[in-house]
Protein backbone atom coordinates (compact mmCIF):
# COMPACT_ATOMS: atom_id res chain seq x y z
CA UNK A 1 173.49 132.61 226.13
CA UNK A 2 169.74 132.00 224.83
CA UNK A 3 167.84 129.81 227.19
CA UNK A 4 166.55 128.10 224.10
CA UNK A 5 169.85 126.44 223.26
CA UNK A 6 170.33 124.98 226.89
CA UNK A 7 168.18 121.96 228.05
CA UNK A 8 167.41 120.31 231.56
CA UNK A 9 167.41 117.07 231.77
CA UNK A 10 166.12 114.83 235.19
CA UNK A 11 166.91 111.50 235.61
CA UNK A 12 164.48 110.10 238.19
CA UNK A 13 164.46 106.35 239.84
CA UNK A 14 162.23 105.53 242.63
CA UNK A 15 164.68 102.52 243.46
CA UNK A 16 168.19 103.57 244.97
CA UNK A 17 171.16 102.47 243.26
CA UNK A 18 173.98 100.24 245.54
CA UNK A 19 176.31 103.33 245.49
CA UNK A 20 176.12 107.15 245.10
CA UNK A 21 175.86 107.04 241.94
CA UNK A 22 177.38 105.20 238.95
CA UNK A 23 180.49 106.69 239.02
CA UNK A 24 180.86 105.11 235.26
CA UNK A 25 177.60 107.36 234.36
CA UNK A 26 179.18 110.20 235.76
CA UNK A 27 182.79 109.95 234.89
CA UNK A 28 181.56 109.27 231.02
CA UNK A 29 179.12 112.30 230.82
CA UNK A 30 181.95 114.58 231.93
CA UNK A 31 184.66 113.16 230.29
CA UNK A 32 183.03 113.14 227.03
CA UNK A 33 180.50 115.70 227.01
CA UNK A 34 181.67 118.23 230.10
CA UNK A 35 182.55 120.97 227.53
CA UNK A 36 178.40 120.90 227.17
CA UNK A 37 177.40 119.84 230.05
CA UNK A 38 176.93 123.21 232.61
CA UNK A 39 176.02 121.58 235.72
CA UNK A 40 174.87 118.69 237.13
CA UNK A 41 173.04 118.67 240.72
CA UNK A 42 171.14 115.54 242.26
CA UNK A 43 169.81 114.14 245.66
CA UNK A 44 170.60 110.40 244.89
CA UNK A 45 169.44 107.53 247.55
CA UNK A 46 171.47 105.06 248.41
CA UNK A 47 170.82 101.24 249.52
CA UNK A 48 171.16 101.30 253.67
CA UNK A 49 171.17 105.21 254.31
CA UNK A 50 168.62 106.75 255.44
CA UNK A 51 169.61 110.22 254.06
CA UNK A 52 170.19 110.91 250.54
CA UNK A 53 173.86 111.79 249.31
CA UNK A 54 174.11 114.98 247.07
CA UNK A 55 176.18 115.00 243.92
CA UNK A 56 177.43 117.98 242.17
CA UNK A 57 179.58 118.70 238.72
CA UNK A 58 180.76 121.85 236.55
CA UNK A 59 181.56 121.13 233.33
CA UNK A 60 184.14 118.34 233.74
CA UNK A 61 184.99 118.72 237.45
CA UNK A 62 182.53 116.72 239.83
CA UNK A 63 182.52 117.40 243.45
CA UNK A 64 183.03 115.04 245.98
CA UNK A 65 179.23 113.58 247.13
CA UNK A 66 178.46 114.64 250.56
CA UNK A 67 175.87 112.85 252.67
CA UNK A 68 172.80 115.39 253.18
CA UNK A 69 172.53 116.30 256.98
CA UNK A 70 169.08 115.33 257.11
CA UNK A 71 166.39 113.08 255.82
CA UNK A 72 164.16 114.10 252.63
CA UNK A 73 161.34 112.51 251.48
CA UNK A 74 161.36 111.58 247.51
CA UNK A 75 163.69 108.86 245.35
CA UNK A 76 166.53 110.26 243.14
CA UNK A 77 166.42 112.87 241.47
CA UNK A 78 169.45 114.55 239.24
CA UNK A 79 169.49 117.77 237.06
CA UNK A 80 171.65 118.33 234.33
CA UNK A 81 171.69 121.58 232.77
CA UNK A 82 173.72 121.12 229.10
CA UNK A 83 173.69 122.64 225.73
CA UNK A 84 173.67 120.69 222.47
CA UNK A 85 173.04 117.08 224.83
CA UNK A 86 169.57 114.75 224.36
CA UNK A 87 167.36 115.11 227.21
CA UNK A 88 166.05 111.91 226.22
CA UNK A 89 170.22 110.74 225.81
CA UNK A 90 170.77 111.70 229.22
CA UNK A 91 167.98 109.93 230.36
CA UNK A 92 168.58 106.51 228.90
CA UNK A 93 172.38 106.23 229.91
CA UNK A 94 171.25 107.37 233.80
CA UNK A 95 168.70 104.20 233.06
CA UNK A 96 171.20 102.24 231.53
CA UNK A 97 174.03 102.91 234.43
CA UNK A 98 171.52 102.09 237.28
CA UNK A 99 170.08 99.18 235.46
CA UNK A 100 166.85 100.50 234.85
């Protein structure tokens, strides 16, 4: 596959979200665009933990989050490597989802 038709998109927040992650955000990207979407990987930070939980997809199969072993410096941070989907899309429904 050319690396010009696949894009990476990453949604950044400084302020953690109440939960894991919006599992509405997730659930919707997969459900309805996990035939593009390739993977999705993110260290996401969590109101009242002190280590960040890590969130993983394939196509339309996420994996269950896992709380990292260790502390990390740095706010959320998700990748999402898709063809044929926004960067700028992605971006603004992560915003959207965490109310942002």
């Amino acid at each position: 596959m050319p690396a010009a038709r696949c894009r990476r998109s990453a949604g950044l927040r400084s302020r953690p979200p109440a939960s894991p992650i919006p599992p509405r955000w997730l659930d919707s990207l997969l459900s309805l665009q996990g035939e593009k979407v390739l993977r999705v990987k993110g260290l996401v930070r969590v109101v009242g933990q002190d280590r960040p939980v890590v969130v993983q997809a394939v196509h339309h199969v996420p994996h269950p989050p896992v709380l990292l072993d260790r502390a990390v410096a740095g706010g959320t941070r998700i990748v999402v490597i898709a063809r044929g989907l926004s960067a700028a899309g992605l971006r603004a429904s992560f915003a959207a989802a965490v109310g942002g």
